[in-house]
N, C-alpha and C. Protein backbone atom coordinates (compact mmCIF):
# COMPACT_ATOMS: atom_id res chain seq x y z
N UNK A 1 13.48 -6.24 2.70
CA UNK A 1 13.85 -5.04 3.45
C UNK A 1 13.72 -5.35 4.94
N UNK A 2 14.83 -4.90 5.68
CA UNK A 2 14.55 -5.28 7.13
C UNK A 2 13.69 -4.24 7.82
N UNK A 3 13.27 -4.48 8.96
CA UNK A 3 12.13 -4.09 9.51
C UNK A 3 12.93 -2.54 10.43
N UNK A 4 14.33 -2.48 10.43
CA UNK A 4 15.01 -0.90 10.86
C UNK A 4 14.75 0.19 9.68
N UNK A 5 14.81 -0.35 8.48
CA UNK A 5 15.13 0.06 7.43
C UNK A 5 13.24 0.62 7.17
N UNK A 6 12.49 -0.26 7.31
CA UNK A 6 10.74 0.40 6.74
C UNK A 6 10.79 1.55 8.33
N UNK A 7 11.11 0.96 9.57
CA UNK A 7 10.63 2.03 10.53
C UNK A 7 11.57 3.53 9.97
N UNK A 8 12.62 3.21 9.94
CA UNK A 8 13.13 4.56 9.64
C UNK A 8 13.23 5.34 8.16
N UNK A 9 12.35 4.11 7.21
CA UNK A 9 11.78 5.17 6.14
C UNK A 9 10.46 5.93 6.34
N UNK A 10 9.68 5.08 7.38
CA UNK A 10 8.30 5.64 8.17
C UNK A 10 8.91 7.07 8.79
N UNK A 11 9.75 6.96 9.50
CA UNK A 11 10.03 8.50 10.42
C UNK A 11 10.40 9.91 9.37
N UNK A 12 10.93 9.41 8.22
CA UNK A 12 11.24 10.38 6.92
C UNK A 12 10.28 10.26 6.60
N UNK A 13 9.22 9.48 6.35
CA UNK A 13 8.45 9.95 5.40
C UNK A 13 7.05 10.88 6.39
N UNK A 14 7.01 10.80 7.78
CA UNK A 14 6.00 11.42 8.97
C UNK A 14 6.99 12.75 9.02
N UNK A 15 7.83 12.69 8.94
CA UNK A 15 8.86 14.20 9.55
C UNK A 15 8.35 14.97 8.25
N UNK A 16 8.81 14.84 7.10
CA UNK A 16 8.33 15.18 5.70
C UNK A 16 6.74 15.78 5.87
N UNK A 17 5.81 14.84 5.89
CA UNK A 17 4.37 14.93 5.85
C UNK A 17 4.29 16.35 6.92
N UNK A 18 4.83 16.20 8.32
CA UNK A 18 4.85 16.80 9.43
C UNK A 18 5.15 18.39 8.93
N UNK A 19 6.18 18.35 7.91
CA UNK A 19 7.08 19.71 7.95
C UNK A 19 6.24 20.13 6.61
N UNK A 20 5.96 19.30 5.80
CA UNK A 20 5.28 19.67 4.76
C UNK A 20 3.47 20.33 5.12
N UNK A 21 2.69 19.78 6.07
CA UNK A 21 1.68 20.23 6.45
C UNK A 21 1.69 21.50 7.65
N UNK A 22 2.98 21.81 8.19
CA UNK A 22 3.03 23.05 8.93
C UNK A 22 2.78 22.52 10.42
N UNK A 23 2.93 21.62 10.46
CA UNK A 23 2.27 20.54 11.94
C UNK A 23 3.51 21.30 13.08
N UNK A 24 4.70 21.25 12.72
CA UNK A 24 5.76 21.41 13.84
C UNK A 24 6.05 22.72 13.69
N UNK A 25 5.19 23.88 13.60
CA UNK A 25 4.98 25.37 13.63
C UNK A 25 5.24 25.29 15.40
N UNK A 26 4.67 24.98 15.42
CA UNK A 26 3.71 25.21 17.56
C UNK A 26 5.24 24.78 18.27
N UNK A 27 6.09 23.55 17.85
CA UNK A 27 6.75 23.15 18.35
C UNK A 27 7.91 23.71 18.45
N UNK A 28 8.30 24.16 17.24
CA UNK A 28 9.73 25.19 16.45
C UNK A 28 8.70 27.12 17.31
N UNK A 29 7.71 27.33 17.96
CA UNK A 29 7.81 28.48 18.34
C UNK A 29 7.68 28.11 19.39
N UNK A 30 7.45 27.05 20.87
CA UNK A 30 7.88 26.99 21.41
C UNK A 30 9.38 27.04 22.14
N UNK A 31 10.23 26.40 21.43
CA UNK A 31 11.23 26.59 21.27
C UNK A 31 11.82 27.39 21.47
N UNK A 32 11.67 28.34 20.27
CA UNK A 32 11.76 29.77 20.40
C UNK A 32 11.88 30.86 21.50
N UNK A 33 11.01 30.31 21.60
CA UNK A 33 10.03 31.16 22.56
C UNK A 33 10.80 31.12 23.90
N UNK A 34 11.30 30.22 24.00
CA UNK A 34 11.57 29.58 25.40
C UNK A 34 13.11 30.03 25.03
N UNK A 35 14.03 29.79 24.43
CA UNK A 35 15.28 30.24 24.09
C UNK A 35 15.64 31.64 24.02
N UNK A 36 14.76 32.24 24.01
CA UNK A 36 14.70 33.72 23.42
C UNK A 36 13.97 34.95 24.56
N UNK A 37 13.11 34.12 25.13
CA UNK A 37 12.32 34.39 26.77
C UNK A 37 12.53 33.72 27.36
N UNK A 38 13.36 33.14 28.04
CA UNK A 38 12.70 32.14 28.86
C UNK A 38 12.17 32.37 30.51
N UNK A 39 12.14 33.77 31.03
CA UNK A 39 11.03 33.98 31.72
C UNK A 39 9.26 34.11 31.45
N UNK A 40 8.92 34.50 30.04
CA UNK A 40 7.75 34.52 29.43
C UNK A 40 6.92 33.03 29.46
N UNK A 41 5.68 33.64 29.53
CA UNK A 41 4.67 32.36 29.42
C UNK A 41 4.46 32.15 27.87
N UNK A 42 4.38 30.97 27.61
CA UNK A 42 4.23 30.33 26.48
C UNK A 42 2.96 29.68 26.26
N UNK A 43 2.48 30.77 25.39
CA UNK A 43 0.79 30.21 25.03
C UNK A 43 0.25 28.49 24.59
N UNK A 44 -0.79 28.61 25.10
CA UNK A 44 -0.96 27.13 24.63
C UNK A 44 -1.17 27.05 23.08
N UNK A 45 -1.26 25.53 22.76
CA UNK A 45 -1.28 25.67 21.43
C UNK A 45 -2.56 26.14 20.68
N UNK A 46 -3.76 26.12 21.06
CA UNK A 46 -4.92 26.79 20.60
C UNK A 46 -4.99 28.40 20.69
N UNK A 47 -4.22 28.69 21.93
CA UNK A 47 -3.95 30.15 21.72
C UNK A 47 -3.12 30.47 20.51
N UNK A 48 -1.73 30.08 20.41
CA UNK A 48 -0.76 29.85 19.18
C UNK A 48 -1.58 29.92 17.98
N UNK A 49 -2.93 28.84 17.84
CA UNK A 49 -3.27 28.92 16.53
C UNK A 49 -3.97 29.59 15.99
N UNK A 50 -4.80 30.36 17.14
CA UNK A 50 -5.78 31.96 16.80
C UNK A 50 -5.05 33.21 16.52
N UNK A 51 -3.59 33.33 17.25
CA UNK A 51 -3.00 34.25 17.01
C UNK A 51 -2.39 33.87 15.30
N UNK A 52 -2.10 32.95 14.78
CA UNK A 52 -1.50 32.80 14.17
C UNK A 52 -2.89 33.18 12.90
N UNK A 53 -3.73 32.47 12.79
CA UNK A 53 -4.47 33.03 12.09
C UNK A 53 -4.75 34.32 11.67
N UNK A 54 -5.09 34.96 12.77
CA UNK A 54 -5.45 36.07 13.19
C UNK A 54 -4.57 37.02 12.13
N UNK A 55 -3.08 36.59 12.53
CA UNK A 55 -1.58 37.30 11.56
C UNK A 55 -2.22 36.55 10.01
N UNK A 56 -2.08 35.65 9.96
CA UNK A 56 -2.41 35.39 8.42
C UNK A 56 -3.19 36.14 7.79
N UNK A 57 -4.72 36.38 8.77
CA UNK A 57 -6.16 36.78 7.50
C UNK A 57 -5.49 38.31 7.89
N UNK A 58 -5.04 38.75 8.14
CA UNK A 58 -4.86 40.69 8.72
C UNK A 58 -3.91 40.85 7.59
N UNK A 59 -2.89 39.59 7.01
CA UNK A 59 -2.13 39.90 5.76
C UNK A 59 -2.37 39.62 4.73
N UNK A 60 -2.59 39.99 3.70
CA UNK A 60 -3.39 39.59 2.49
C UNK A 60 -2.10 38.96 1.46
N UNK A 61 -0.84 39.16 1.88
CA UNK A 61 0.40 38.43 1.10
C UNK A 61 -0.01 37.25 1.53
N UNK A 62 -0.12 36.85 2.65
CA UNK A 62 0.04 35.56 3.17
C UNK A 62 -0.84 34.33 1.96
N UNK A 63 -1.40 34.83 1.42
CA UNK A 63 -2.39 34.02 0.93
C UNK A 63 -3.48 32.89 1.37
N UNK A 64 -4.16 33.86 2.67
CA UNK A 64 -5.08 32.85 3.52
C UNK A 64 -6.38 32.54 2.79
N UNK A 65 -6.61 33.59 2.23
CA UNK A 65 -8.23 33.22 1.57
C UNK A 65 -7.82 32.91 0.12
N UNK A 66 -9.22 32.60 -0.21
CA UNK A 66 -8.77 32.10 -1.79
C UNK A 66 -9.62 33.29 -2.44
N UNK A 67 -11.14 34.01 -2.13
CA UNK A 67 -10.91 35.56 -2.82
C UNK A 67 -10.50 36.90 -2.10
């Protein structure tokens, strides 16, 4: 196998892992955020991840806790 061929099965298989663990949330609402406001300030990402919590445990669909 040539060495284009393992790097760019590495980038599918990190994009995958990435999209599969929720990692590029922050990045896809930046985005957003910025397309949709783009005079608005855009929280940092630790802010992003308290609010986001915050929405999860306040919804009990979400399935944040386990009881």
């Amino acid at each position: 196998m040539r060495v284009s061929a393992l790097l760019r099965a590495a980038r599918h298989v990190r994009w995958y892992i990435r999209e599969l663990t929720d990692e590029t949330a922050y990045e896809r609402y930046v985005t957003h955020a910025r397309d949709r406001h783009p005079g608005a300030s855009v929280p940092s990402r630790r802010e992003f991840e308290r609010m986001r919590t915050a929405r999860q445990e306040k919804d009990p669909r979400q399935g944040f806790r386990c009881c």
